[in-house]
N, C-alpha and C. Protein backbone atom coordinates (compact mmCIF):
# COMPACT_ATOMS: atom_id res chain seq x y z
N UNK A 1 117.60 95.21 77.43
CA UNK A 1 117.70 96.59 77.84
C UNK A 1 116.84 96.81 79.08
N UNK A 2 117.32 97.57 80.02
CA UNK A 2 116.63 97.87 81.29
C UNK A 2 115.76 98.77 81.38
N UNK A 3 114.63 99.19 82.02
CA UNK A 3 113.67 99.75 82.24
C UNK A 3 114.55 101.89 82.13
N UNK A 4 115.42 101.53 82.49
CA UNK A 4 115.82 103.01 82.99
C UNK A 4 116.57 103.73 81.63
N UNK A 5 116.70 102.99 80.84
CA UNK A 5 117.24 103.25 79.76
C UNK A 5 116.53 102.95 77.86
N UNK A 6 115.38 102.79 78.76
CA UNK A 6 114.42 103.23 77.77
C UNK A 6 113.96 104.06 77.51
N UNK A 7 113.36 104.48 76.29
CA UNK A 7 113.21 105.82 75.87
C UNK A 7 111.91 105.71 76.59
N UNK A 8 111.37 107.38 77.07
CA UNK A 8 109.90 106.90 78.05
C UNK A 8 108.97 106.56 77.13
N UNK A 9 108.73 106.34 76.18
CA UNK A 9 107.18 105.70 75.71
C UNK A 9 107.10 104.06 75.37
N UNK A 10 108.38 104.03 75.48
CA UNK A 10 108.23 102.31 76.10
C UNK A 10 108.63 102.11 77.20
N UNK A 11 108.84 102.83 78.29
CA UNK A 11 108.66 102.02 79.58
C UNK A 11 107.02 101.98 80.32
N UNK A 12 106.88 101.03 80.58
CA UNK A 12 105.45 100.67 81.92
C UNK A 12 105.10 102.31 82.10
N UNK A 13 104.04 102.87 82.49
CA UNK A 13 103.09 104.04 82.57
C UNK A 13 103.45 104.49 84.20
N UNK A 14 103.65 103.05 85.02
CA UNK A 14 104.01 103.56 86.06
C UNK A 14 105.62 104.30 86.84
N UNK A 15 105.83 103.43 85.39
CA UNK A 15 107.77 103.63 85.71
C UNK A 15 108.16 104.88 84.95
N UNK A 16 107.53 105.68 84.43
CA UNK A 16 107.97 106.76 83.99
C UNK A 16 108.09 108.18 84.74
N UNK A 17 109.03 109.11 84.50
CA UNK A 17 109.73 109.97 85.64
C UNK A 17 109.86 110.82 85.01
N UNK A 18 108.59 111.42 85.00
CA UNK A 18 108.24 113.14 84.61
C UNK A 18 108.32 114.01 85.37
N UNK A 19 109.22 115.04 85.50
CA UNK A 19 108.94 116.50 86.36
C UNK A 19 107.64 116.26 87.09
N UNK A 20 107.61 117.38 88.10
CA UNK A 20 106.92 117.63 89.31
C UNK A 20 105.98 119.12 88.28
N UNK A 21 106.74 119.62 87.93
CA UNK A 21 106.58 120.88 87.05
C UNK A 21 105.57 120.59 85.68
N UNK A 22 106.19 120.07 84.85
CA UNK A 22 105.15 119.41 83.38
C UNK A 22 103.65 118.99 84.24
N UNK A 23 104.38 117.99 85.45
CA UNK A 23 102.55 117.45 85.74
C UNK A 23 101.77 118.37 86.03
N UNK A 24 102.03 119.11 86.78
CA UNK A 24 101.49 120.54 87.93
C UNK A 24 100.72 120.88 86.31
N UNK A 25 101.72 121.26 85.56
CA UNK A 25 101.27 122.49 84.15
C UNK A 25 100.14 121.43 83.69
N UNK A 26 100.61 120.32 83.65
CA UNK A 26 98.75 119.43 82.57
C UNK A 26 98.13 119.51 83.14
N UNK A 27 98.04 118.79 84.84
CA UNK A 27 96.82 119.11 85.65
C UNK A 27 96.34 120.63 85.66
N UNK A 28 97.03 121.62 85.74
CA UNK A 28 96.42 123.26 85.57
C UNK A 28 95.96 123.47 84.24
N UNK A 29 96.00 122.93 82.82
CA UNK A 29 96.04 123.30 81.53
C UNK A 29 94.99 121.92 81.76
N UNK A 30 94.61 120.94 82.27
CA UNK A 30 93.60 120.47 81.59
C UNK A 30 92.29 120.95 82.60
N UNK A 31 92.18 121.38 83.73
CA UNK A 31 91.53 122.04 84.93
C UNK A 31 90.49 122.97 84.38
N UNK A 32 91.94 123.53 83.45
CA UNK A 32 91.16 125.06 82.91
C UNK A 32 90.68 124.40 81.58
N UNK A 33 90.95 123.47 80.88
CA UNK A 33 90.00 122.99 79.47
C UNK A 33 91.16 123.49 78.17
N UNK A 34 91.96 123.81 78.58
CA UNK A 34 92.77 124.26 77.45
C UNK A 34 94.27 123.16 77.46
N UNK A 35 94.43 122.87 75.82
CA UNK A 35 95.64 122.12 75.59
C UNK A 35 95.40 121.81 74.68
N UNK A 36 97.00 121.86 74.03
CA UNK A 36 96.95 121.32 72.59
C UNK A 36 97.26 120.39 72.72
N UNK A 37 96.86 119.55 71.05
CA UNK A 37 97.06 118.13 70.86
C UNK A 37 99.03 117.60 71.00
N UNK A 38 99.31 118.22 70.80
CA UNK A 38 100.78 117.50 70.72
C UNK A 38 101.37 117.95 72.36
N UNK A 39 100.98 118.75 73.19
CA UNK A 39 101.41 118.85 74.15
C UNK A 39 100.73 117.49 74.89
N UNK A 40 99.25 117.39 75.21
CA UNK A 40 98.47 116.36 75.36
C UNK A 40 99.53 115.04 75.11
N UNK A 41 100.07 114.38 73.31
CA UNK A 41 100.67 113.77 73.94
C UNK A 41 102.39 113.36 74.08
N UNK A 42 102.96 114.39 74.22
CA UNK A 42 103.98 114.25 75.02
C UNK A 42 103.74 114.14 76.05
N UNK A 43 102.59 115.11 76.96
CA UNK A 43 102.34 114.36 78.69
C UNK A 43 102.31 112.85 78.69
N UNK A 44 101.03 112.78 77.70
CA UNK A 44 100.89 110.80 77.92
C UNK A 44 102.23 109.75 77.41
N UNK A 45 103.30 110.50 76.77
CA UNK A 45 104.72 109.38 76.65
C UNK A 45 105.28 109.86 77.72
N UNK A 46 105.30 111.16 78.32
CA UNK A 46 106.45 111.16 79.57
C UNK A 46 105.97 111.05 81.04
N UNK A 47 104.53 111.68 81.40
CA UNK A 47 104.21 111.63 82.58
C UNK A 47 103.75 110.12 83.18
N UNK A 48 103.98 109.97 84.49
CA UNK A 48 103.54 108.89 85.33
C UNK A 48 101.64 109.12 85.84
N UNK A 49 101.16 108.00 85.79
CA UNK A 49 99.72 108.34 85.61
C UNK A 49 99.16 108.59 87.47
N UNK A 50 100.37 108.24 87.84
CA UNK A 50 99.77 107.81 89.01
C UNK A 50 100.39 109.62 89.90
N UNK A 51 101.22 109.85 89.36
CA UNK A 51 101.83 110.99 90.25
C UNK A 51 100.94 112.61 89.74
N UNK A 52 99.90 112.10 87.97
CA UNK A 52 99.27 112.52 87.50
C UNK A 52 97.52 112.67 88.68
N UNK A 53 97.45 111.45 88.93
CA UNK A 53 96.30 111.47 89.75
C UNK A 53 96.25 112.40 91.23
N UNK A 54 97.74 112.14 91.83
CA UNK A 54 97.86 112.61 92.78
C UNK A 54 97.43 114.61 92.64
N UNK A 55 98.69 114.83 91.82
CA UNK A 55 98.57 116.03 91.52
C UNK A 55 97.11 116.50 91.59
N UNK A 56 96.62 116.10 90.56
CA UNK A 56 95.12 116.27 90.08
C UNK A 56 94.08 116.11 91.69
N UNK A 57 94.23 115.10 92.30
CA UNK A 57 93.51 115.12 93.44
C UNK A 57 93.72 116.75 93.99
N UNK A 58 95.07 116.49 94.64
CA UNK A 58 95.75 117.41 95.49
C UNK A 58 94.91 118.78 94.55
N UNK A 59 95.39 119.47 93.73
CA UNK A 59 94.31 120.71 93.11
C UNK A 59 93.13 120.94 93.10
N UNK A 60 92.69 119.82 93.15
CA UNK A 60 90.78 119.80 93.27
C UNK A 60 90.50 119.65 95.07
N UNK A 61 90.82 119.60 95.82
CA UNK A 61 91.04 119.96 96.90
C UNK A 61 91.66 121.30 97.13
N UNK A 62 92.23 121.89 96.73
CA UNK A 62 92.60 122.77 96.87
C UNK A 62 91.94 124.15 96.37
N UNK A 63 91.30 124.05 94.85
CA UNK A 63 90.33 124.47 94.67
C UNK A 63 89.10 125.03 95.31
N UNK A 64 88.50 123.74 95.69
CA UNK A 64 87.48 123.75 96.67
C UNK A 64 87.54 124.43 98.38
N UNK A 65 88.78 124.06 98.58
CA UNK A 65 89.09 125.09 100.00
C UNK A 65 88.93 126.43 99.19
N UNK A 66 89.69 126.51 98.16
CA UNK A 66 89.82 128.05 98.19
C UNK A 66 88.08 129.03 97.49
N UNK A 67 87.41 128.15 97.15
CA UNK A 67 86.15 128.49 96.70
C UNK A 67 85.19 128.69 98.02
N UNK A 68 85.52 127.76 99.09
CA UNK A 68 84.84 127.70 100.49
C UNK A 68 85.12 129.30 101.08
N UNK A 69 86.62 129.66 101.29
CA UNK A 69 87.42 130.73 101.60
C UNK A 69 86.64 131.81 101.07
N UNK A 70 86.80 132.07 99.97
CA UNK A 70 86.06 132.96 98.93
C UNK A 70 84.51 133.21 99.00
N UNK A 71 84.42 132.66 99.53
CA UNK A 71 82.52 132.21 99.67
C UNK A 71 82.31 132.87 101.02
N UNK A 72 83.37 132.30 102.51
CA UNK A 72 83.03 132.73 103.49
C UNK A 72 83.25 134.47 103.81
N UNK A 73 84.37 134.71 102.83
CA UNK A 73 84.80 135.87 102.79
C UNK A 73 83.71 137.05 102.00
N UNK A 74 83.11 136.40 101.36
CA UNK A 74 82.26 137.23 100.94
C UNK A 74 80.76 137.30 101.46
N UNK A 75 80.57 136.36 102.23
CA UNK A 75 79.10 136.07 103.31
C UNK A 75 79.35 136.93 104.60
């Protein structure tokens, strides 16, 4: 059986092809400290870890501009 036609919690971590959307929502739901256990892991059988990191970078950068913004705006 081929990689693409596996159910996602047995394919490779990198080969898996989760929404743009689900990741966005874990990286924002784990940011803020909140998530339940069974959502938790359906992310870890469907999301890709690596498009997970990105995301996650990309927000914490983004964050931080907007805390800088907020900061200058109020100085």
């Amino acid at each position: 059986m081929d990689n693409e036609h596996r159910p996602a919690e047995q394919q490779p971590a990198h080969e898996r092809k989760g929404s743009l959307l689900r990741t966005v929502r874990a990286v924002a739901w784990s940011m803020i400290g909140l998530r339940k256990g069974s959502e938790y892991q359906k992310d870890i059988e469907r999301l890709n870890p690596i498009h997970i990191i990105v995301v996650g970078l990309l927000a914490l950068f983004l964050l931080v501009v907007g805390l800088i913004v907020v900061v200058k705006l109020v100085t």
